[in-house]
N, C-alpha and C. Protein backbone atom coordinates (compact mmCIF):
# COMPACT_ATOMS: atom_id res chain seq x y z
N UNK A 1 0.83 -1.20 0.00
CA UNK A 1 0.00 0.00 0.00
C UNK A 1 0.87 1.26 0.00
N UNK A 2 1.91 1.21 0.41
CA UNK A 2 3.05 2.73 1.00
C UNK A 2 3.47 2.62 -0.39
N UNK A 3 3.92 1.62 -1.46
CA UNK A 3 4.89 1.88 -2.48
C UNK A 3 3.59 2.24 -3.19
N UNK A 4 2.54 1.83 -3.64
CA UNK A 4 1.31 2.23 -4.08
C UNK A 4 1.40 3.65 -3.84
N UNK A 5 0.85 4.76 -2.92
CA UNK A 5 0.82 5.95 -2.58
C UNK A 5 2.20 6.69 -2.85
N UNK A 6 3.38 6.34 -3.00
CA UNK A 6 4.56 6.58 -3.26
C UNK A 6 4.71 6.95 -4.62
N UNK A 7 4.05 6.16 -5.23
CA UNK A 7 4.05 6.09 -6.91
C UNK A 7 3.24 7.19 -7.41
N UNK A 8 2.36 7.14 -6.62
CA UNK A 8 1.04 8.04 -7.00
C UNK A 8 1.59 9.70 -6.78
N UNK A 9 1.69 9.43 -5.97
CA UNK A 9 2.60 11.29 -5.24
C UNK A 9 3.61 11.57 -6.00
N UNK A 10 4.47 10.41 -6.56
CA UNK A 10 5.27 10.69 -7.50
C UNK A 10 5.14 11.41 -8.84
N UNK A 11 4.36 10.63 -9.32
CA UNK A 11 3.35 10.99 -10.70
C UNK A 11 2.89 12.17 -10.43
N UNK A 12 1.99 12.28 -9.51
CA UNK A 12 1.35 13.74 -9.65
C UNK A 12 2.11 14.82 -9.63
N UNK A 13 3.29 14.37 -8.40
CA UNK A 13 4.54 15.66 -8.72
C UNK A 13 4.74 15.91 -9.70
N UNK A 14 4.88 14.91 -10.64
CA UNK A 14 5.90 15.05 -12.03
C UNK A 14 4.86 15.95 -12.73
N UNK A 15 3.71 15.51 -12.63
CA UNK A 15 2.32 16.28 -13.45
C UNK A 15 2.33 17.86 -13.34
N UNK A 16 2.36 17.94 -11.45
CA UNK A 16 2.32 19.23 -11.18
C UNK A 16 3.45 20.59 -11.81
N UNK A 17 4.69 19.76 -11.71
CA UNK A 17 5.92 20.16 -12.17
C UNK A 17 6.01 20.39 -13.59
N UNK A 18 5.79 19.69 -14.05
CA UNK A 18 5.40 19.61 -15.84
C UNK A 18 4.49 21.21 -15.56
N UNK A 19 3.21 20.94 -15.61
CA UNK A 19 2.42 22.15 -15.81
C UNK A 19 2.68 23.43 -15.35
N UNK A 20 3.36 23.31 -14.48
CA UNK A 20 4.08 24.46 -14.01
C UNK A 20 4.75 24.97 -14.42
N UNK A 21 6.27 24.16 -15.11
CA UNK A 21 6.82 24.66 -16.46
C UNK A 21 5.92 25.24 -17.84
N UNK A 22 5.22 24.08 -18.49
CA UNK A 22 4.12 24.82 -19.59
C UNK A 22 3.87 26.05 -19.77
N UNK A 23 3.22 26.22 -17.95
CA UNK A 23 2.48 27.52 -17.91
C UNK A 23 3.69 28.58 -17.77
N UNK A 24 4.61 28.56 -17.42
CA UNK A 24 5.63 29.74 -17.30
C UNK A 24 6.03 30.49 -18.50
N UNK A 25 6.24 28.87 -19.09
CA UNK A 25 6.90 29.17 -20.75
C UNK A 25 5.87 29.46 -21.87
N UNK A 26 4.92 29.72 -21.25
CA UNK A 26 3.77 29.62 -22.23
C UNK A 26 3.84 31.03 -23.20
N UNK A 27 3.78 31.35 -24.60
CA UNK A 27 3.68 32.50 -25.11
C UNK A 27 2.32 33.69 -24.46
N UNK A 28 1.61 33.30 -23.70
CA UNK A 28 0.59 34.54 -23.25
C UNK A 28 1.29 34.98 -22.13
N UNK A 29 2.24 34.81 -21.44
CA UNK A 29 2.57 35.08 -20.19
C UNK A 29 3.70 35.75 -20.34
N UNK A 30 4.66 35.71 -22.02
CA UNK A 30 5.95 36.34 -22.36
C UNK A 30 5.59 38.06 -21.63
N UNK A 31 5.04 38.98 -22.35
CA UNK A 31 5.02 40.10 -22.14
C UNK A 31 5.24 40.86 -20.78
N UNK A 32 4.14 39.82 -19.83
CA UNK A 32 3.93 40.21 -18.06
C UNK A 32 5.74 39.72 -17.64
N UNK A 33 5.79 38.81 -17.82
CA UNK A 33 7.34 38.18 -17.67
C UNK A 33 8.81 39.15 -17.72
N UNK A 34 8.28 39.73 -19.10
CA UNK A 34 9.11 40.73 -19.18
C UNK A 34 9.34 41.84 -18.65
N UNK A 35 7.84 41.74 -18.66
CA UNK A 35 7.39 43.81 -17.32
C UNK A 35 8.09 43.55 -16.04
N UNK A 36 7.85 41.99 -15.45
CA UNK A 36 7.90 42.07 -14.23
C UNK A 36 9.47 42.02 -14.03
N UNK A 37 10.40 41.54 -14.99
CA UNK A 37 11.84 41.56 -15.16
C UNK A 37 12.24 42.96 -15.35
N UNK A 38 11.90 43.77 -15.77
CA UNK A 38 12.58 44.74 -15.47
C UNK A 38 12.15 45.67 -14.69
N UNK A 39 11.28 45.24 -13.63
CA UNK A 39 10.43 46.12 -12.32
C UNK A 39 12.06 46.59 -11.77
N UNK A 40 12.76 45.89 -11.15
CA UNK A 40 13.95 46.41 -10.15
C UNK A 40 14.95 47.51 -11.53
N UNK A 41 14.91 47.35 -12.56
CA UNK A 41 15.77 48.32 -13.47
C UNK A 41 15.39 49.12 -13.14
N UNK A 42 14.02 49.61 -13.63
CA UNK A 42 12.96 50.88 -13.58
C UNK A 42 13.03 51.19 -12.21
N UNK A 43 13.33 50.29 -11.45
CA UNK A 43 13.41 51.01 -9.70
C UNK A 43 14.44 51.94 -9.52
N UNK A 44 15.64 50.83 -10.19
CA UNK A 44 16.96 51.79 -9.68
C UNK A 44 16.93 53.08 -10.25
N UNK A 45 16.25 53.05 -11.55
CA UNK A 45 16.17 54.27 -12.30
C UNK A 45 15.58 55.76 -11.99
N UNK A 46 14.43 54.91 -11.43
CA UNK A 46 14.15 56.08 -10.46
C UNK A 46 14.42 56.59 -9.61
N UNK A 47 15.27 55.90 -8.38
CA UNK A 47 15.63 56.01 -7.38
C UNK A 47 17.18 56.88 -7.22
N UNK A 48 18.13 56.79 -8.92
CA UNK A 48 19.02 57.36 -9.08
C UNK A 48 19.14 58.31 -9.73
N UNK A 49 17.47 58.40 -10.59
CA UNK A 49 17.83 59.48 -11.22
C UNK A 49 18.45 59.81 -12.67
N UNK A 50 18.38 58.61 -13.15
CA UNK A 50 19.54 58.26 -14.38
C UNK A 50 18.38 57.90 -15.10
């Protein structure tokens, strides 16, 4: 029964993990990805003045 439930938790990790990647890499999410990558540039920028 334990290697049973072992297997199972396994799998679903792998599932969860998988989709989690998908969704990151997914082309609708490129743009926000990008905004949110250069949030700390635009910080320093402001913050220095430059």
């Amino acid at each position: 029964m334990s290697t049973t439930l072992n297997i199972i938790f396994t799998i679903l990790s792998l599932l969860v993990f998988l989709g989690v990647v998908l969704w990151s890499y997914s082309g609708h999410n490129k743009k926000r990805f990008e905004a949110m990558g250069r949030m700390p540039l635009d910080h320093d920028n402001e913050t220095t003045g430059n």
